[in-house]
PDB file of N, CA and C in Angstrom:
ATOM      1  N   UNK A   1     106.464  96.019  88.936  1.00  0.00           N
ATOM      2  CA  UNK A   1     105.856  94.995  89.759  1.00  0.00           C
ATOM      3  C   UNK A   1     104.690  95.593  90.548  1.00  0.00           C
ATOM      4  N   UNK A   2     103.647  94.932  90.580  1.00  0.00           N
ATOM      5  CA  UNK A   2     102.638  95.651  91.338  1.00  0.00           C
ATOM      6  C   UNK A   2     102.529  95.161  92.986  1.00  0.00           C
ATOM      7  N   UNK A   3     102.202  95.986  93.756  1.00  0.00           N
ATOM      8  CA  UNK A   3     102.583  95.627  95.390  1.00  0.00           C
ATOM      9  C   UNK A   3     101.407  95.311  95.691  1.00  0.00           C
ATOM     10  N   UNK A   4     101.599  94.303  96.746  1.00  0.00           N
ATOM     11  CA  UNK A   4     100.426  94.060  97.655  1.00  0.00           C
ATOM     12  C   UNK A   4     100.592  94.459  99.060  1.00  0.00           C
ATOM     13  N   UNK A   5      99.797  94.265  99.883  1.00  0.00           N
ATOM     14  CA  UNK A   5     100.097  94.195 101.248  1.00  0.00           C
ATOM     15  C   UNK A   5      99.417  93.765 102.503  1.00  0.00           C
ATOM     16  N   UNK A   6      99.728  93.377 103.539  1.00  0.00           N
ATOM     17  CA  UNK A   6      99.370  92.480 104.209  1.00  0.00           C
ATOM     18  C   UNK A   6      98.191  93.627 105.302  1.00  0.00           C
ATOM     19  N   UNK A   7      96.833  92.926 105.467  1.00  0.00           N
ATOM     20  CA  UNK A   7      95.904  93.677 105.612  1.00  0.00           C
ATOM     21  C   UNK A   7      95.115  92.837 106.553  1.00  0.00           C
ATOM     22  N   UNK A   8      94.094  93.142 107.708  1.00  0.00           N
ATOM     23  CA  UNK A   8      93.385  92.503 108.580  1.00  0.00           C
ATOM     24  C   UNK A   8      92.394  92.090 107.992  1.00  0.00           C
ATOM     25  N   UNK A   9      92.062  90.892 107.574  1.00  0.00           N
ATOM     26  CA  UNK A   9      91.135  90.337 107.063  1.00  0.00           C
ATOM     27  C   UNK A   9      89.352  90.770 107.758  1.00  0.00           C
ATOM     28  N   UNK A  10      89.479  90.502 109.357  1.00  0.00           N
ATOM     29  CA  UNK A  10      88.318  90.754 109.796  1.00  0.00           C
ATOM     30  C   UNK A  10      87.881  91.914 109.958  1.00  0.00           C
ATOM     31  N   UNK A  11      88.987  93.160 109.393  1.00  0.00           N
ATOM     32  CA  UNK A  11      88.065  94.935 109.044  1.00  0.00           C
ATOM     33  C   UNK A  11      87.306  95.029 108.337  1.00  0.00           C
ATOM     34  N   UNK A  12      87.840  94.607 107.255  1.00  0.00           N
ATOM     35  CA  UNK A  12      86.977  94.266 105.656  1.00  0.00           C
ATOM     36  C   UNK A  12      85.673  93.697 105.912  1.00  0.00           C
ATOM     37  N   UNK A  13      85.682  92.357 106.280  1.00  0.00           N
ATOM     38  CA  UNK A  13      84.797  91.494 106.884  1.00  0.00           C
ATOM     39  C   UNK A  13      83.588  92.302 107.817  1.00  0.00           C
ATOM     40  N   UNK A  14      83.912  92.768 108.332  1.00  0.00           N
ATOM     41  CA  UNK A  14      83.409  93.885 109.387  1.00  0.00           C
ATOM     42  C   UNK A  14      82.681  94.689 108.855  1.00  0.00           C
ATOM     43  N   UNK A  15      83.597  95.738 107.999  1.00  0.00           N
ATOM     44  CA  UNK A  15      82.860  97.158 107.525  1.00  0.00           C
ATOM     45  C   UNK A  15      82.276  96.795 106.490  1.00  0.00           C
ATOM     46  N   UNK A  16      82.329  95.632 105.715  1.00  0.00           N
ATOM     47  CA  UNK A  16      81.180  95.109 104.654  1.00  0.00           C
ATOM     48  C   UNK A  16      79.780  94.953 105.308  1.00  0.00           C
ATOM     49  N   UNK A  17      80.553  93.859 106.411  1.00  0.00           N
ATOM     50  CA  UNK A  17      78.816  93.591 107.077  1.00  0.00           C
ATOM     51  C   UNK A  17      78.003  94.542 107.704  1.00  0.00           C
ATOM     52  N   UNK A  18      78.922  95.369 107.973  1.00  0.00           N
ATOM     53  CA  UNK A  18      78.185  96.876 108.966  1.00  0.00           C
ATOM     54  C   UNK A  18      77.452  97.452 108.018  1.00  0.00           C
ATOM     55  N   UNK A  19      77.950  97.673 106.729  1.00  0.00           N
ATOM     56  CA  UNK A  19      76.968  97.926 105.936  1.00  0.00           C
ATOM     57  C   UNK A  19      75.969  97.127 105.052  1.00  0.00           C
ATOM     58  N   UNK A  20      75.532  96.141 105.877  1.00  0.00           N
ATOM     59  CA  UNK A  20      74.767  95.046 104.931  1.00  0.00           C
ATOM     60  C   UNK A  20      74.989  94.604 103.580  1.00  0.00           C
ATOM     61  N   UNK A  21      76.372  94.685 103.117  1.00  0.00           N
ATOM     62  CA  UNK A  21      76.311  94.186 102.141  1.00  0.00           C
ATOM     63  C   UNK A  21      76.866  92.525 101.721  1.00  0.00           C
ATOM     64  N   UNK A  22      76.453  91.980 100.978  1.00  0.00           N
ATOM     65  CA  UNK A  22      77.447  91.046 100.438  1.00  0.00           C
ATOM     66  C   UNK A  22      78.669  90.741  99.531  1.00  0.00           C
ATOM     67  N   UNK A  23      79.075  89.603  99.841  1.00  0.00           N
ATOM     68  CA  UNK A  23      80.255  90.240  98.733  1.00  0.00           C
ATOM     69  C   UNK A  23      80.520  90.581  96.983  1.00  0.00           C
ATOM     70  N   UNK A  24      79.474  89.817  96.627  1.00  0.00           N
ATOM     71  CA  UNK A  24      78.976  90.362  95.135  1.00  0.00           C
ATOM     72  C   UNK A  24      78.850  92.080  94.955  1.00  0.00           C
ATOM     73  N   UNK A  25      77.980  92.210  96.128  1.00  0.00           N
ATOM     74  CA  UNK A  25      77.300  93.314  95.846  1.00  0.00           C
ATOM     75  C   UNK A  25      78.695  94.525  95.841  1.00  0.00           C
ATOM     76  N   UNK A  26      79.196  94.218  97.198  1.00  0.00           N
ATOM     77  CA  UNK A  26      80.736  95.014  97.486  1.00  0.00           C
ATOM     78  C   UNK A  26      81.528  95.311  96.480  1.00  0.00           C
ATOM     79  N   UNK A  27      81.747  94.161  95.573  1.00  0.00           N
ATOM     80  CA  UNK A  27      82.792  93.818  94.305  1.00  0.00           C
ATOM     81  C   UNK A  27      82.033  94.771  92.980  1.00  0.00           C
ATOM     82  N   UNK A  28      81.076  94.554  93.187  1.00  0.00           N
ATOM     83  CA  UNK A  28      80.318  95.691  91.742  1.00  0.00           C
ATOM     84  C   UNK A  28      80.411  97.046  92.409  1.00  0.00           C
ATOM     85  N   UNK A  29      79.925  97.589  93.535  1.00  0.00           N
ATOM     86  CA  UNK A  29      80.458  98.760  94.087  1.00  0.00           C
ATOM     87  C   UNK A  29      81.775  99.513  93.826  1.00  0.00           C
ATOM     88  N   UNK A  30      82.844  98.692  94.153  1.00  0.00           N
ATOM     89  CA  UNK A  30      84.152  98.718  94.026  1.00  0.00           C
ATOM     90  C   UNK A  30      84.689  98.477  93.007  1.00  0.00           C
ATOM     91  N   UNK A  31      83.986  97.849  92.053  1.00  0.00           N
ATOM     92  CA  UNK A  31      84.826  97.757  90.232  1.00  0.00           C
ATOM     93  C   UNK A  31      85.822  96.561  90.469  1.00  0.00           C
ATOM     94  N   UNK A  32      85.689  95.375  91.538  1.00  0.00           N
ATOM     95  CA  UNK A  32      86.323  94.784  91.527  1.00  0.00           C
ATOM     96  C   UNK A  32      85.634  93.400  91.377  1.00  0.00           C
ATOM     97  N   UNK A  33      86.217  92.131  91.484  1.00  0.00           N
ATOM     98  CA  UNK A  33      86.045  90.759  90.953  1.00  0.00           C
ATOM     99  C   UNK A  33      85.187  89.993  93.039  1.00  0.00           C
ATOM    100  N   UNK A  34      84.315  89.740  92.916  1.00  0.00           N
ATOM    101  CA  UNK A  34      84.290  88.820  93.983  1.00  0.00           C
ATOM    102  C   UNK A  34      85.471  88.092  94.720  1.00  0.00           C
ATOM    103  N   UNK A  35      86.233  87.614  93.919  1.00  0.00           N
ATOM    104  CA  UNK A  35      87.259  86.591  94.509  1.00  0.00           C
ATOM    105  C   UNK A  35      88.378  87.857  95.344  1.00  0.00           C
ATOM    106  N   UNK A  36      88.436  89.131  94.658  1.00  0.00           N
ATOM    107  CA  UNK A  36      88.956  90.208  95.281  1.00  0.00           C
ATOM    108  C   UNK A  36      88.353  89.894  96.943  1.00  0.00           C
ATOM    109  N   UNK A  37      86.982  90.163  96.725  1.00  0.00           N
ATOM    110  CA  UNK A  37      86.687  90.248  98.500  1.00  0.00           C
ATOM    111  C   UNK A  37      86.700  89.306  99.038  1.00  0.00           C
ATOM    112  N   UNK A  38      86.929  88.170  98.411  1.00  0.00           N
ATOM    113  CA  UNK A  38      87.361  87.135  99.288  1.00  0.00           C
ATOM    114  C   UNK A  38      88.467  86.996  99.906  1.00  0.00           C
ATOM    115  N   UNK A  39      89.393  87.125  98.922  1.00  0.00           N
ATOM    116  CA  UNK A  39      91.038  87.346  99.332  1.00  0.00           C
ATOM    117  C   UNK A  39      91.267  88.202 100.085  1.00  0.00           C
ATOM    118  N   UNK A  40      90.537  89.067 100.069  1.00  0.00           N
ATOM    119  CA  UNK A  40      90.817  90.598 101.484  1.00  0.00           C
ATOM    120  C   UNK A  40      90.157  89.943 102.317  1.00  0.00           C
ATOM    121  N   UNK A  41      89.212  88.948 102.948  1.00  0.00           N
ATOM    122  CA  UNK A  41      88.365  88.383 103.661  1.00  0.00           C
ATOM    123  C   UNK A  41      89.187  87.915 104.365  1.00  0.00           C
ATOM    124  N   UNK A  42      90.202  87.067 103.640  1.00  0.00           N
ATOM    125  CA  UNK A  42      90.834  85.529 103.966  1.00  0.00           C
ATOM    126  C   UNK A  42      92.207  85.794 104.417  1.00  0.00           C
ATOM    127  N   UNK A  43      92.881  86.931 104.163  1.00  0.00           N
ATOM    128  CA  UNK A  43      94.264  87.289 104.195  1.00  0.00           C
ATOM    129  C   UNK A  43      95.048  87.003 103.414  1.00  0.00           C
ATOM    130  N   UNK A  44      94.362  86.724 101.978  1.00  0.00           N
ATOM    131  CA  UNK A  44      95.515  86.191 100.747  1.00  0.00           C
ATOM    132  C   UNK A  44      95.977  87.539 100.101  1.00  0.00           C
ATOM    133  N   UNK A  45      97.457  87.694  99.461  1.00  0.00           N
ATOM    134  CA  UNK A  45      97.116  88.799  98.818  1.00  0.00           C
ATOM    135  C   UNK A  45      96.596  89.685  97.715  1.00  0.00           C
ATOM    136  N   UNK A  46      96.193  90.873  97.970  1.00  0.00           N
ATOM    137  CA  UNK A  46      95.494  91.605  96.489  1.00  0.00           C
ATOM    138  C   UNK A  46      96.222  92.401  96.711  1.00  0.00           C
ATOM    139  N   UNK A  47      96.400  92.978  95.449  1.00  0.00           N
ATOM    140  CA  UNK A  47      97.391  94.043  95.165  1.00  0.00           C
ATOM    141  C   UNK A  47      96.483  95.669  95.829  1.00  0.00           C
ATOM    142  N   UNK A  48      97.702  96.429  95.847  1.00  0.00           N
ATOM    143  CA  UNK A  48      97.240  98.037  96.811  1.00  0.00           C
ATOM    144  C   UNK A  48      95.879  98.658  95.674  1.00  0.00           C
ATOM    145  N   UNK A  49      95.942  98.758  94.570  1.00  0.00           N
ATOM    146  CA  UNK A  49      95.370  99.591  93.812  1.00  0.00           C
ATOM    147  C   UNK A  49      93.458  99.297  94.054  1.00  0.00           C
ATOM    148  N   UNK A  50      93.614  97.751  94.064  1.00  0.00           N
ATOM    149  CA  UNK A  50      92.088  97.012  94.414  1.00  0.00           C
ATOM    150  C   UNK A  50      91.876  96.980  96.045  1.00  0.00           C
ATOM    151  N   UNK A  51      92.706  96.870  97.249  1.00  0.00           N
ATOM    152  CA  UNK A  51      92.493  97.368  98.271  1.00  0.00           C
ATOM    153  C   UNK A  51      92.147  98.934  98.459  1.00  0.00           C
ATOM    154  N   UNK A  52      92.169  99.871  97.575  1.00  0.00           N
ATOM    155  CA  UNK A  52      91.921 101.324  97.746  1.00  0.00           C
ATOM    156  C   UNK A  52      90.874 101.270  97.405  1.00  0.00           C
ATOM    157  N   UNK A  53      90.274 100.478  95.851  1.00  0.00           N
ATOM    158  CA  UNK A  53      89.225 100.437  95.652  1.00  0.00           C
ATOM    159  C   UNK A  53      87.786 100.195  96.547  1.00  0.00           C
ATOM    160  N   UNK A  54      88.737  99.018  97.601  1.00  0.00           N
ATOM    161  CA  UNK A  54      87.366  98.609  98.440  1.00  0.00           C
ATOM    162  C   UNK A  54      87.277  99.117  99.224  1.00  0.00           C
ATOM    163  N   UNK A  55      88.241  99.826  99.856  1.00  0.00           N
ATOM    164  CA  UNK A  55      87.894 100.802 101.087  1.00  0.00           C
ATOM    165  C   UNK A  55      87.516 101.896 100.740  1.00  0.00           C
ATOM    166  N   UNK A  56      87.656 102.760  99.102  1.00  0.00           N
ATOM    167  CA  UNK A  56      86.908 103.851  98.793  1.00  0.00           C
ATOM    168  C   UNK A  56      85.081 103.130  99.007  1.00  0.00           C
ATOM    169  N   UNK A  57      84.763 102.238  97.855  1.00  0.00           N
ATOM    170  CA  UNK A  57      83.676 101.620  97.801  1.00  0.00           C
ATOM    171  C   UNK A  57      82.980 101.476  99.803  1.00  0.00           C
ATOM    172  N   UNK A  58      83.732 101.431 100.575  1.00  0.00           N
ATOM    173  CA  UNK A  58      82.689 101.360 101.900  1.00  0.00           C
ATOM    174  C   UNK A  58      82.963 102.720 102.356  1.00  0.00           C
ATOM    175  N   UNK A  59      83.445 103.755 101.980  1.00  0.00           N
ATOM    176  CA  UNK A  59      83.204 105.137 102.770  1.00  0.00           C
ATOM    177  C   UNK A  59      84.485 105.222 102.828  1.00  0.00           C
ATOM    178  N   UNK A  60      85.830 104.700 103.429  1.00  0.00           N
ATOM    179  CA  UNK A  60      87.332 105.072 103.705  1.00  0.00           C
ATOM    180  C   UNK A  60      87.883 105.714 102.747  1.00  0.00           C
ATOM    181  N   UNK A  61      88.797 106.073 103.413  1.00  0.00           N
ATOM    182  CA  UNK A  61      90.301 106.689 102.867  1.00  0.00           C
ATOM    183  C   UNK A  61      91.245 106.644 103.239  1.00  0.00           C
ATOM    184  N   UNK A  62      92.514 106.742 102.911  1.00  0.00           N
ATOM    185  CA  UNK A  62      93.581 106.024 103.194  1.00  0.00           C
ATOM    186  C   UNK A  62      94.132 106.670 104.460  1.00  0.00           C
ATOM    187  N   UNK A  63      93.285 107.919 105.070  1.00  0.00           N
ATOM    188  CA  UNK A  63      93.357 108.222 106.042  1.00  0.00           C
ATOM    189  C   UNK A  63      93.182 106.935 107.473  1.00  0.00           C
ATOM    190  N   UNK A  64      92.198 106.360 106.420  1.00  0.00           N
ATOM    191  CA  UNK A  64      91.663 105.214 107.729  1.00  0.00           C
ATOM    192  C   UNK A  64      92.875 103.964 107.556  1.00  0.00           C
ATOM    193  N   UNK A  65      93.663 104.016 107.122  1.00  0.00           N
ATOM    194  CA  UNK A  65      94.278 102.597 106.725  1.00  0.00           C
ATOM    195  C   UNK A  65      94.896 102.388 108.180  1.00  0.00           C
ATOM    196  N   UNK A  66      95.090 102.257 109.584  1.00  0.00           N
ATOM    197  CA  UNK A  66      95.337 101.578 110.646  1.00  0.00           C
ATOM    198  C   UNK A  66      94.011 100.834 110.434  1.00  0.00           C
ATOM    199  N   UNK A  67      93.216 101.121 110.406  1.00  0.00           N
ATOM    200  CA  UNK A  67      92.206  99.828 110.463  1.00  0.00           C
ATOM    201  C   UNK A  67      91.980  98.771 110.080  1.00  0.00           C
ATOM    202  N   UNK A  68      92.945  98.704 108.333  1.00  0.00           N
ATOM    203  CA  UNK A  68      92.089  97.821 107.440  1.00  0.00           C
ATOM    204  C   UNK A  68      93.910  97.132 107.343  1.00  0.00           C
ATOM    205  N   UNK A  69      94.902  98.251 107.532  1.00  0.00           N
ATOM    206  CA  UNK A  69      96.596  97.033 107.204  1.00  0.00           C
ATOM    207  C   UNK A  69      97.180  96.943 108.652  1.00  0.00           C
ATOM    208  N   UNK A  70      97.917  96.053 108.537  1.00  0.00           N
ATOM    209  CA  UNK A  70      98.549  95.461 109.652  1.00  0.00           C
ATOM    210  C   UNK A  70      99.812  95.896 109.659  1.00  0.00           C
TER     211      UNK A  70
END
């Protein structure tokens, strides 16, 4: 079964915009689907493997994860 987990929508939201990007642009960065950064946007869930992805894609590491899970 693949896990998800429950994550602050407005970090994501945040450290995207801090870096001027949009969410297209984020999702090709990250090897992931748009609707991915939406769902991390919105608080729906995405599974852990595509949340690593997007926080590698803005600079993080799972060092940083108080920031981005709840």
């Amino acid at each position: 079964m693949q896990e998800t987990a429950k994550v602050n929508p407005q970090a994501f939201e945040s450290a995207r915009k801090s870096q001027l990007l949009d969410k297209n642009s984020l999702a090709r960065m990250a090897g992931v689907s748009s609707l991915t950064i939406t769902r991390l946007e919105t608080g729906k869930p995405v599974l852990l493997k595509n949340i690593k992805k997007v926080m590698n894609a803005l600079g993080y590491t799972v060092d940083d994860k108080d920031r981005f899970f709840m």
